[in-house]
Protein backbone atom coordinates (compact mmCIF):
# COMPACT_ATOMS: atom_id res chain seq x y z
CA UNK A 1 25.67 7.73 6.64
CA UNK A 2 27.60 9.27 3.88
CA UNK A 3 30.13 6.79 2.26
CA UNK A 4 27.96 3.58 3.64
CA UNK A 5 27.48 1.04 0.95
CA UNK A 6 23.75 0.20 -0.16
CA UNK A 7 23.08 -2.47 -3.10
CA UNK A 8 20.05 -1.76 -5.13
CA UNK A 9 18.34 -4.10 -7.20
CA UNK A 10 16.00 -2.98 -10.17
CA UNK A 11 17.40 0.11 -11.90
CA UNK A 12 14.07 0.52 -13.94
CA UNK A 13 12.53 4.14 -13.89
CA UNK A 14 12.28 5.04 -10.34
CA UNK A 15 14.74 2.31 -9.12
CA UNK A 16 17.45 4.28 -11.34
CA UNK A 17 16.29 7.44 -10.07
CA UNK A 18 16.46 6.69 -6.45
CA UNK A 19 19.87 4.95 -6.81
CA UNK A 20 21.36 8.03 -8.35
CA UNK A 21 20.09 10.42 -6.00
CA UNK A 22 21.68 8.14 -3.45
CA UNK A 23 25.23 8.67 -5.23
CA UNK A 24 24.74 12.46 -4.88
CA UNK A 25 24.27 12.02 -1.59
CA UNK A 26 27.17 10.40 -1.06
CA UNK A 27 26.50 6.95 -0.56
CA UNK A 28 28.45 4.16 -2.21
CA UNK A 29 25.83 2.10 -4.23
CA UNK A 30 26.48 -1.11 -6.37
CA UNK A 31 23.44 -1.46 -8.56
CA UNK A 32 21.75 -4.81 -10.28
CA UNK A 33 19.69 -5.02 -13.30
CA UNK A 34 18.74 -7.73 -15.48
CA UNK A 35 19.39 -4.85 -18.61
CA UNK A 36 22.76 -4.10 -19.54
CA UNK A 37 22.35 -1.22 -20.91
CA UNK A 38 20.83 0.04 -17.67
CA UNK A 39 23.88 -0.84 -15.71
CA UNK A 40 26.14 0.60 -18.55
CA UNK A 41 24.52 3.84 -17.80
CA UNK A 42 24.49 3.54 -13.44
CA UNK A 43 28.12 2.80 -14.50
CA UNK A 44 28.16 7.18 -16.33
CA UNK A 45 26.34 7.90 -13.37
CA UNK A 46 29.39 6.97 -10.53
CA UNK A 47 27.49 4.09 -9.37
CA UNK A 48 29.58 0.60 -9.18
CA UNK A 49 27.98 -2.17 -11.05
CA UNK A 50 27.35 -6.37 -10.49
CA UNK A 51 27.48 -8.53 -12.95
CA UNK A 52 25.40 -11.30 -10.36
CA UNK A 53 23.20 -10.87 -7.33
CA UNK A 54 25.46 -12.27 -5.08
CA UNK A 55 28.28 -9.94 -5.94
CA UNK A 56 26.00 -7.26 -5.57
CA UNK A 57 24.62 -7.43 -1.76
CA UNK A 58 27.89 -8.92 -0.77
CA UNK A 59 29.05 -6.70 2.56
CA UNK A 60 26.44 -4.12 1.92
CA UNK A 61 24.32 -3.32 5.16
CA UNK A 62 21.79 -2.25 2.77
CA UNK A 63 19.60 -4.09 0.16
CA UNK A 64 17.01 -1.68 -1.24
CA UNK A 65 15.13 -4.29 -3.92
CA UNK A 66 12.81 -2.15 -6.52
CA UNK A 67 11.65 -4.66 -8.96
CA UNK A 68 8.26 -4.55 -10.31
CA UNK A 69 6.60 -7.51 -9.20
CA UNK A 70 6.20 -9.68 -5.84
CA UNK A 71 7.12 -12.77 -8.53
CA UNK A 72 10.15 -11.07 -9.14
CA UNK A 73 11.33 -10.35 -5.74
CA UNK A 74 10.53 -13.85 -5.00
CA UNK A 75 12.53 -15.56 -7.71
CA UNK A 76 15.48 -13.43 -6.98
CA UNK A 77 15.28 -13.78 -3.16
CA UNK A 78 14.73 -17.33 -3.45
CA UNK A 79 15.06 -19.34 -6.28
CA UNK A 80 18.37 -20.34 -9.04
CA UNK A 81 21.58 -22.29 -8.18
CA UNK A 82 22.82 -19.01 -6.15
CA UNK A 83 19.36 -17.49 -4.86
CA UNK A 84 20.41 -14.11 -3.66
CA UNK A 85 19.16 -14.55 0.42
CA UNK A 86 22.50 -16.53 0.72
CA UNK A 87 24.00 -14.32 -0.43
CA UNK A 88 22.87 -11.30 2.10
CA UNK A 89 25.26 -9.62 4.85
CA UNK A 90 24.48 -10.96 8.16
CA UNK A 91 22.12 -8.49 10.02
CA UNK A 92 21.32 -6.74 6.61
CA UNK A 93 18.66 -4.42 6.00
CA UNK A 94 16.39 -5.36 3.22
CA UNK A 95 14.14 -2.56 2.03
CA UNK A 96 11.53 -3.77 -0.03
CA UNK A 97 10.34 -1.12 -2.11
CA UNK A 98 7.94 -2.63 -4.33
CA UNK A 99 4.58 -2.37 -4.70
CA UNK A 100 3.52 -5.42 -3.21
CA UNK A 101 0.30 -7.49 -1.42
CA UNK A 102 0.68 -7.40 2.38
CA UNK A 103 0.29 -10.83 1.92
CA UNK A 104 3.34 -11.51 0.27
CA UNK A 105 5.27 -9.16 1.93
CA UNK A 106 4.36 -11.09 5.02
CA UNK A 107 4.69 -14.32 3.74
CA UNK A 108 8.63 -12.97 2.76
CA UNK A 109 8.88 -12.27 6.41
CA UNK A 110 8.11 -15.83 7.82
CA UNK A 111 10.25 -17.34 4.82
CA UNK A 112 13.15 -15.63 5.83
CA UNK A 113 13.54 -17.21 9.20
CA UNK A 114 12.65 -20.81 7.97
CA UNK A 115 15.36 -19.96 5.57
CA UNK A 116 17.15 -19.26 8.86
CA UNK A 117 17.84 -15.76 7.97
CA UNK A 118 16.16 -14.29 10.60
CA UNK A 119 19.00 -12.13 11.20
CA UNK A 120 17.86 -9.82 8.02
CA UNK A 121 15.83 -7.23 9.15
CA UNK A 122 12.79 -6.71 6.46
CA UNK A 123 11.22 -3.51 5.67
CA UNK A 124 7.98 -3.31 3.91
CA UNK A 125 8.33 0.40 2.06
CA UNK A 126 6.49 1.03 -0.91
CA UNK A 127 7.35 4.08 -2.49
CA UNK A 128 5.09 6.50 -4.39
CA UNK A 129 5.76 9.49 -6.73
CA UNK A 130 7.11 8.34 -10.10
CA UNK A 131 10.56 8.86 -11.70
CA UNK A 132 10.94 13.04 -11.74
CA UNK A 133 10.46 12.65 -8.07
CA UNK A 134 12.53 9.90 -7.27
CA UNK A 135 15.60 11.40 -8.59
CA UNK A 136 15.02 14.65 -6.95
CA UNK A 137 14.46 12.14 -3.75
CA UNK A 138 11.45 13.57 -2.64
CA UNK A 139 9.35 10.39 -3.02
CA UNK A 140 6.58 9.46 -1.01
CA UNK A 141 7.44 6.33 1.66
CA UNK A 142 4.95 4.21 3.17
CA UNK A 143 7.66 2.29 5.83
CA UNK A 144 6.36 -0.20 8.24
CA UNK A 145 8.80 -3.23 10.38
CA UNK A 146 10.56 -3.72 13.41
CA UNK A 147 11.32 -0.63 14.93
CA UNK A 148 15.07 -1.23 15.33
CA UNK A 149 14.87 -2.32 11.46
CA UNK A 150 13.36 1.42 11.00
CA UNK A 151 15.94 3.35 13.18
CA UNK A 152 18.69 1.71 11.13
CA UNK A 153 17.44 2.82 8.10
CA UNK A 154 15.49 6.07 9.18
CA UNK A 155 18.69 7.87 7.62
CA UNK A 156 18.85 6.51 4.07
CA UNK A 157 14.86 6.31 3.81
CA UNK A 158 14.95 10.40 4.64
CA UNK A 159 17.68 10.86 1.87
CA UNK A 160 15.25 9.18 -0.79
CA UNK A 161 11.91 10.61 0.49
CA UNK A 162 10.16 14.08 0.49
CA UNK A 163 10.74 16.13 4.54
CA UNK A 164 7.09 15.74 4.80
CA UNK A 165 6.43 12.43 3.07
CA UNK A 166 7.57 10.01 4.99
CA UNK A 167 5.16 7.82 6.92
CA UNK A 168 6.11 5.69 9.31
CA UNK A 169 3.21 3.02 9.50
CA UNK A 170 2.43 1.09 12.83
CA UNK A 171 1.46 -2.34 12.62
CA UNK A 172 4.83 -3.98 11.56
CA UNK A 173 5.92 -5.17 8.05
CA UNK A 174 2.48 -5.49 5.76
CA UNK A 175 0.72 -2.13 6.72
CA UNK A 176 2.81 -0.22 4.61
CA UNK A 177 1.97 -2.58 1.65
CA UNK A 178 -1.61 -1.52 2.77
CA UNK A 179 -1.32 1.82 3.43
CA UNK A 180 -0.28 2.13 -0.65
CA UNK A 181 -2.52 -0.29 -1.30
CA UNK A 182 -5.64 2.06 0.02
CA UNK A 183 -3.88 4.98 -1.35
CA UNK A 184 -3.83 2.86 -4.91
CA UNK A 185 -7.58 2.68 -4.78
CA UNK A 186 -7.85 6.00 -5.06
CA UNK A 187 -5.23 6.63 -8.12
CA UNK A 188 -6.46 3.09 -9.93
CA UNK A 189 -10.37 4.93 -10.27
CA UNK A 190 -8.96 8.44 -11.03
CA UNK A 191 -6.33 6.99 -13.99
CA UNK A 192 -9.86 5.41 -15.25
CA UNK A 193 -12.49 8.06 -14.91
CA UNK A 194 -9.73 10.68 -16.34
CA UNK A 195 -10.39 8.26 -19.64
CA UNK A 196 -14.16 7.73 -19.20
CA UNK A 197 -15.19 11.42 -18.52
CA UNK A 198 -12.95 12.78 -21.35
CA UNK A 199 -14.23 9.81 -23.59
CA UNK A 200 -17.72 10.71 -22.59
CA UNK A 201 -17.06 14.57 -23.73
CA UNK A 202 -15.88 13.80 -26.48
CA UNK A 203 -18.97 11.12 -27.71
CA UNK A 204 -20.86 14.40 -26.59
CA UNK A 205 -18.93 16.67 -29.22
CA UNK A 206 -17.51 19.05 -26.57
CA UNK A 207 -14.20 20.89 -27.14
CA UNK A 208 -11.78 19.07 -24.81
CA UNK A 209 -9.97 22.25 -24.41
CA UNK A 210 -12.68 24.24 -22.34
CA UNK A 211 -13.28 20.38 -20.74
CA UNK A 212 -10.41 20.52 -19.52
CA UNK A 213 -9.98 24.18 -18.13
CA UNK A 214 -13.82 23.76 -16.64
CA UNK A 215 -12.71 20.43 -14.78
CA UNK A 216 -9.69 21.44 -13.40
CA UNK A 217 -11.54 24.24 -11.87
CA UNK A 218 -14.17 22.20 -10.25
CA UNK A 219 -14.82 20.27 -7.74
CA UNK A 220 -14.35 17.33 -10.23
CA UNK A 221 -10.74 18.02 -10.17
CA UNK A 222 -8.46 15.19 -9.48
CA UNK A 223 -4.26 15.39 -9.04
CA UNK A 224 -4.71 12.23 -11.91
CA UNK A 225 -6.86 13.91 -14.13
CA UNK A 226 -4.21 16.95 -14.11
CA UNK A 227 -1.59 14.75 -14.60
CA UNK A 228 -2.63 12.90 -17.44
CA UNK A 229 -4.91 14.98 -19.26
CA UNK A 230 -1.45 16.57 -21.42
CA UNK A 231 -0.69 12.83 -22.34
CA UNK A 232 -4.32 12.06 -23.08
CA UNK A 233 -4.72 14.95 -25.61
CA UNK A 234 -0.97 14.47 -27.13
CA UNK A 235 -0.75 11.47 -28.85
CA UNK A 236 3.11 12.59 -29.00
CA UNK A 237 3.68 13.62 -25.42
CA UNK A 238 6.79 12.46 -23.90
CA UNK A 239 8.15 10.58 -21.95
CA UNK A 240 5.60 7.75 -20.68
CA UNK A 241 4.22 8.37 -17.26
CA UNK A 242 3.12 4.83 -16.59
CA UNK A 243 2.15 2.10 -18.51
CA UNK A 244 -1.44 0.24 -18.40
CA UNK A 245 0.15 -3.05 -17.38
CA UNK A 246 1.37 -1.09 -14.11
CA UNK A 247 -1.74 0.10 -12.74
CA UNK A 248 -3.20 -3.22 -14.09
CA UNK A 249 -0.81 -4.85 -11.28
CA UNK A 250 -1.54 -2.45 -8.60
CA UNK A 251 -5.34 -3.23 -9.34
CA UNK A 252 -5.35 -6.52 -9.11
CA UNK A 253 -3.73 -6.53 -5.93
CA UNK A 254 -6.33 -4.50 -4.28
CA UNK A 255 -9.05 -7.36 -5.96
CA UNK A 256 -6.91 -9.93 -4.47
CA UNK A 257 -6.56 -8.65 -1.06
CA UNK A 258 -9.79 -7.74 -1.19
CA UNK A 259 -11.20 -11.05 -1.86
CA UNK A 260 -9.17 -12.30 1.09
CA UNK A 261 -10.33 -10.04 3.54
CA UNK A 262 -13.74 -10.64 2.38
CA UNK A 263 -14.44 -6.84 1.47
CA UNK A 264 -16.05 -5.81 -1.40
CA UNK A 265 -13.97 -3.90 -3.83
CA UNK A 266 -16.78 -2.77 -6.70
CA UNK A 267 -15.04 0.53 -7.87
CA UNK A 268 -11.75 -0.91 -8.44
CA UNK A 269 -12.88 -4.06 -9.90
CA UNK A 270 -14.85 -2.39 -12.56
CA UNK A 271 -11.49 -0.62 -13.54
CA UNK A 272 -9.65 -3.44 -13.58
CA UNK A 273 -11.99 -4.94 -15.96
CA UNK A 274 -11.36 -1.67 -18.24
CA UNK A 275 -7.16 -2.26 -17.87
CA UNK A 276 -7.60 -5.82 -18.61
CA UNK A 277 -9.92 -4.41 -21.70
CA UNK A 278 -7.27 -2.44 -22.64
CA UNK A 279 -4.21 -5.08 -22.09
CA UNK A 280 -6.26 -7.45 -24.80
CA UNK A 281 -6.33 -4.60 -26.86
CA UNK A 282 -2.28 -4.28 -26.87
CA UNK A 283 -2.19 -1.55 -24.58
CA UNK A 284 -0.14 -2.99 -21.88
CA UNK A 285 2.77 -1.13 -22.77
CA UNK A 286 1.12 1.94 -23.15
CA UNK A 287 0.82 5.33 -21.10
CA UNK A 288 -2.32 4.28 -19.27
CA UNK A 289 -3.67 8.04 -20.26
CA UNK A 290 -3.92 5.96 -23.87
CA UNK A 291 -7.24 3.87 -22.56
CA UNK A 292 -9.58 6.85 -23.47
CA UNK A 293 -9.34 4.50 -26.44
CA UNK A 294 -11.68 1.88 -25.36
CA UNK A 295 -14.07 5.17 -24.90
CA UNK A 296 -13.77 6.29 -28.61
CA UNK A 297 -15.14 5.37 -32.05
CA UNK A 298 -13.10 2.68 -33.37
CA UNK A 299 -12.77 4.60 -36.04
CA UNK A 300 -10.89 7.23 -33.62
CA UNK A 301 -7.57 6.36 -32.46
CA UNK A 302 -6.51 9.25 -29.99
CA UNK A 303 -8.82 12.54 -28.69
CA UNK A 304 -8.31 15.32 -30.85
CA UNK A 305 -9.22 18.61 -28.72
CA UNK A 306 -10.53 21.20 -31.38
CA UNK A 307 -12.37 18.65 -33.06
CA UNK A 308 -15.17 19.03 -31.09
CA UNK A 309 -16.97 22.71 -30.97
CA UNK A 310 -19.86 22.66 -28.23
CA UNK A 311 -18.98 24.40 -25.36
CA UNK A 312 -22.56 23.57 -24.57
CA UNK A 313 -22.90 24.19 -20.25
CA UNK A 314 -24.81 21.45 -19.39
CA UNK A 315 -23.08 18.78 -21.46
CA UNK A 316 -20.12 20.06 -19.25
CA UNK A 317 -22.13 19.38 -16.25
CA UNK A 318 -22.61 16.14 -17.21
CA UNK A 319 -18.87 15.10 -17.36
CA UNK A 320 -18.48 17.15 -14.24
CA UNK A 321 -20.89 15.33 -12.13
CA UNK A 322 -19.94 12.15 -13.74
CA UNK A 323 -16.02 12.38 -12.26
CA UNK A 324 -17.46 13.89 -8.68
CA UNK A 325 -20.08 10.65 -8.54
CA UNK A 326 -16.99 8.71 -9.35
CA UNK A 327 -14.29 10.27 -7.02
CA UNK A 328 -17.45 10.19 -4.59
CA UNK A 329 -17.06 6.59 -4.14
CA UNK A 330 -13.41 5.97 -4.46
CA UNK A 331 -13.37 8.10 -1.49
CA UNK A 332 -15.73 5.66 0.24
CA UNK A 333 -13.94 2.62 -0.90
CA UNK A 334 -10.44 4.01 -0.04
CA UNK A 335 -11.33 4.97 3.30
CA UNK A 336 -13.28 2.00 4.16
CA UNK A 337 -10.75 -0.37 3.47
CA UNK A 338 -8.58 1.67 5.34
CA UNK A 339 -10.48 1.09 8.87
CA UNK A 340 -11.13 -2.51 7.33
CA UNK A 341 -7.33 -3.49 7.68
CA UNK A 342 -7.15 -1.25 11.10
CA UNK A 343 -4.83 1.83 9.08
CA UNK A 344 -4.74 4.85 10.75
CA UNK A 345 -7.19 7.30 9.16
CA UNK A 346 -5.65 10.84 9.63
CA UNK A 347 -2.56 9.12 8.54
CA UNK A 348 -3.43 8.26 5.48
CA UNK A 349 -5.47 10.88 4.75
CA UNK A 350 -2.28 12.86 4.98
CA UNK A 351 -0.86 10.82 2.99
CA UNK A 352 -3.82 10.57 0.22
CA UNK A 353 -4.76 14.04 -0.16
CA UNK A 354 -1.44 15.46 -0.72
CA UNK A 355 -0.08 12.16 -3.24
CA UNK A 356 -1.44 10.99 -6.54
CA UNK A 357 -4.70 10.00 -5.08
CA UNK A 358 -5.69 13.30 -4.21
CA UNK A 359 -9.01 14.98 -5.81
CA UNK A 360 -11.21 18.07 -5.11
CA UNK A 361 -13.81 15.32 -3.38
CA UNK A 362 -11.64 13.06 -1.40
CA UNK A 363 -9.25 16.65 0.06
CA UNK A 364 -12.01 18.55 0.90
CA UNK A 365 -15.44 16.80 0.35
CA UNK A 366 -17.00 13.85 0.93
CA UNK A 367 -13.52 12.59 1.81
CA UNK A 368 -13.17 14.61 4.55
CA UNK A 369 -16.09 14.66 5.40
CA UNK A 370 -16.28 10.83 5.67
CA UNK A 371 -13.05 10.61 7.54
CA UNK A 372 -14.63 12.12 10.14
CA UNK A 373 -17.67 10.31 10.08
CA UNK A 374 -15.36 6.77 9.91
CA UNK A 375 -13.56 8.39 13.28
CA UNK A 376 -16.68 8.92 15.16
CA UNK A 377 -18.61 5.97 14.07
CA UNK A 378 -21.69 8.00 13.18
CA UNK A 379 -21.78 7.38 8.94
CA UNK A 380 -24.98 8.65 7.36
CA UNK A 381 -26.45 11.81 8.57
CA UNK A 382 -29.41 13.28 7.15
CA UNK A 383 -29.14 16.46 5.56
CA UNK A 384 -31.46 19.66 4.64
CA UNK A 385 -29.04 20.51 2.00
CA UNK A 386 -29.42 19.82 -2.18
CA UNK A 387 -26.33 17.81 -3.00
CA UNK A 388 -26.67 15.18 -0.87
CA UNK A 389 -26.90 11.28 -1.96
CA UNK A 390 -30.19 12.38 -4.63
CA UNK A 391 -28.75 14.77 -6.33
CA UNK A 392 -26.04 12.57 -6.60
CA UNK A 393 -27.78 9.98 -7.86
CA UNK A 394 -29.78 12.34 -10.36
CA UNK A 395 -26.99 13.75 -11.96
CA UNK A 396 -25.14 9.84 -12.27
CA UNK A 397 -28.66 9.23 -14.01
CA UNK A 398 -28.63 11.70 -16.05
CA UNK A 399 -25.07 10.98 -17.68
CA UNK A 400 -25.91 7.36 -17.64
CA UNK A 401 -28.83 8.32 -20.22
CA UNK A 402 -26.89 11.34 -22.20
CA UNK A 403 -23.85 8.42 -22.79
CA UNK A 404 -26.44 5.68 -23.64
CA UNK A 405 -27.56 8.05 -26.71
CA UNK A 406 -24.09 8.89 -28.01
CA UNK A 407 -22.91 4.96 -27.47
CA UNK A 408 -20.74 5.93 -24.61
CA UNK A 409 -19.65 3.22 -22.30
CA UNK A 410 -19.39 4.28 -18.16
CA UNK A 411 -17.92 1.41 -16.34
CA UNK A 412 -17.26 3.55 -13.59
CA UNK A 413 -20.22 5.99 -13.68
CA UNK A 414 -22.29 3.39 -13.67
CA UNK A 415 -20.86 1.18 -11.01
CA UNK A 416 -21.08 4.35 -9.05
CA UNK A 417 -24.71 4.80 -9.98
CA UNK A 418 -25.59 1.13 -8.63
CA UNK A 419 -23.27 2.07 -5.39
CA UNK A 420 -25.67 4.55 -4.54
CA UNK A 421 -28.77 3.53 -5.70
CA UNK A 422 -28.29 0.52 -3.49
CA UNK A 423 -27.03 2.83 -0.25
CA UNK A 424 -30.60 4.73 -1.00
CA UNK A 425 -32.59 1.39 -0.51
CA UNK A 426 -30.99 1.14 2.81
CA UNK A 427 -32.57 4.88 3.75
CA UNK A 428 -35.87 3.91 2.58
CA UNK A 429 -36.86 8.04 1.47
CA UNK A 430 -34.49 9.73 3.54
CA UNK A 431 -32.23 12.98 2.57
CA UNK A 432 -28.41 11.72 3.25
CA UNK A 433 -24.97 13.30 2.27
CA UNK A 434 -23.53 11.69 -0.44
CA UNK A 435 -20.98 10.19 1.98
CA UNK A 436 -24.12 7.92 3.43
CA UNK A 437 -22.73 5.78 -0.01
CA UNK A 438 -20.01 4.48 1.93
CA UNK A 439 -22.75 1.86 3.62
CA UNK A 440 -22.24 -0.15 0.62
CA UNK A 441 -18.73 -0.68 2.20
CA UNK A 442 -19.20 -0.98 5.65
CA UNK A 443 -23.22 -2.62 5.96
């Protein structure tokens, strides 16, 4: 494939990254952005620039499009005096990279051929993995489409993706919009309770810095929480990982298709109402670590980690069990809407555990324990053991109260509480793992 022309459109972040790992690898890439000094610096890079759309797929066999909405794609595709799907090479591969709905995606698919460009061969690859990774091309690819669409591109998709991290997703073009989607579930309640539990700490008057080594060795962990936590507790750290308006997106897609599909969608919807919090606020442009915010004093305008001085145990608990409650039922909503919209389950759980969405519970907990459960149809068995569903609910209770008396909201503790106070109703007295939650999904 080396020397074989690919246009890319969206040089943002990841879009440049992936475009100039492409270059390295020998491929000939003409790059599109609506920010000149973005294509003034592909142009350092060795990558060939367009001043117009239409100059810029012109004879490529590949259109890689990473722009940041489905709006975007749309009005580029689609709409002005010289809409770009004119434009296209006959028989062209169009990789649509975006984070999308399955809906649109789908929708893109149909308009093609009334367009009567049926000829273009669509694939529907989200990527995953942010900008470090994408220029090292070891991304994470959710690819789904025709299979002759994926042979042709199986080359250049490898070249941009980790050896291990590229998932081929049955179903045609939409499921890999929903495989992200399900894995975005996961990393939309993690971003959040990353904020709320080190928001609730620090209401509590806990040093952040024992917080943090104490979570990260727990089974609160998350791969979120790890990641953000350095941002969260710098107000200077650089450079931006993501910004609130991005995960803000990505949430309300899952609300959307959720609503759609008729499937319930309580976890993420309560942190969408936090990012939406926070956009009114003026955080949109923000590192979404930067929400803990909404947590603090308003007198407070970023966690300071010495200033607090208990290393008090059982305060530490309290955040502790808060996350795991949390990540708890993520888990059960991820995994849920997985089956819901017919995803294979080991497949994403591959995918899951070992991407941004991964956690302590969802890896090797109540995740894993659930994705078995999903597989063999038998959800909520009763247990001898202490940490199942009560305890669960006891210790949500019990940092429910402790945040009440320091001011403290929990959107997400809370919702989680309700989650599993209402999957207890449905047991009437019986002792079930925590995983029997997940009957708020599926009942």
């Amino acid at each position: 494939m080396e020397g074989l022309t690919a246009s890319f459109i969206g040089l943002g972040a990841m879009g440049f990254g992936m475009a100039t790992h492409l270059l390295k690898k020998g491929y000939k890439v003409r790059g599109y952005d609506g920010y000149p000094p973005t294509l003034q610096r592909f142009k350092e890079a060795g990558g060939d620039t367009a001043s117009s759309l239409t100059d810029c797929v012109k004879d490529a066999p590949f259109c890689i499009c990473m722009v940041a909405t489905s709006q975007q794609a749309q009005s580029l595709l689609f709409e002005g005096e010289k809409p770009m799907v004119q434009s296209l090479t006959q028989g062209a591969t169009f990789l649509l990279c975006s984070t999308v709905a399955c809906a649109y995606v789908r929708s893109l698919e149909a308009q093609l051929k009334e367009e009567g460009r049926g000829d273009i061969q669509l694939i529907d690859c989200p990527v995953s993995g942010g900008a470090v990774r994408a220029a090292n091309g070891t991304l994470t690819i959710m690819a789904a489409g025709k299979q002759s669409a994926l042979d042709r591109a199986k080359s250049l998709l490898q070249e941009i993706s980790d050896e291990k991290k590229l998932f081929i997703v049955q179903g045609g073009v939409g499921q890999g919009s929903n495989m992200k989607m399900c894995h975005q579930v996961l990393a939309s309640c993690q971003i959040c309770s990353t904020s709320e539990a080190m928001g609730f700490a620090s209401r509590l008057g806990l040093n952040l810095d024992v917080v943090r080594e104490a979570i990260e060795k727990s089974d609160a962990w998350s791969w979120m929480y790890e990641n953000r936590i350095p941002r969260m507790l710098d107000p200077d750290f650089k450079p931006l990982a993501s910004a609130v308006a991005i995960i803000l997106k990505d949430s309300g897609i899952i609300t959307e298709e959720g609503r759609l599909a008729d499937y319930p969608t309580p976890m993420v919807s309560t942190a969408e109402q936090v990012y939406l919090t926070a956009l009114a606020k003026g955080y949109g442009g923000d590192d979404d670590s930067k929400i803990v915010r909404i947590y603090l004093d308003e007198r407070q305008t970023s966690l300071v980690p010495s200033q607090g001085t208990s290393t008090d145990s059982e305060k530490i608990e309290l955040v502790k069990n808060l996350l795991i409650g949390i990540h708890t039922c993520a888990a059960a909503e991820a995994l849920c809407f997985a089956k819901q919209l017919k995803i294979d389950l080991d497949q994403f759980f591959a995918l899951a555990s070992d991407a941004a969405g991964g956690s302590a519970v969802f890896n090797r907990g109540a995740g894993k324990i659930l994705l078995a459960a999903l597989k063999k149809g038998e959800l909520f068995a009763e247990t001898t053991q202490s940490n199942g569903l009560a305890e669960m609910i006891a210790n949500l209770k019990k940092a429910a109260q402790e945040a009440r008396k320091v001011n403290c909201p929990l959107f997400l503790g809370t919702q989680a509480l309700n989650q599993a106070m209402a999957a207890q109703r449905i047991f009437k007295g019986k002792e079930v793992e925590t995983t029997a939650v997940a009957c708020s999904w599926m009942s």
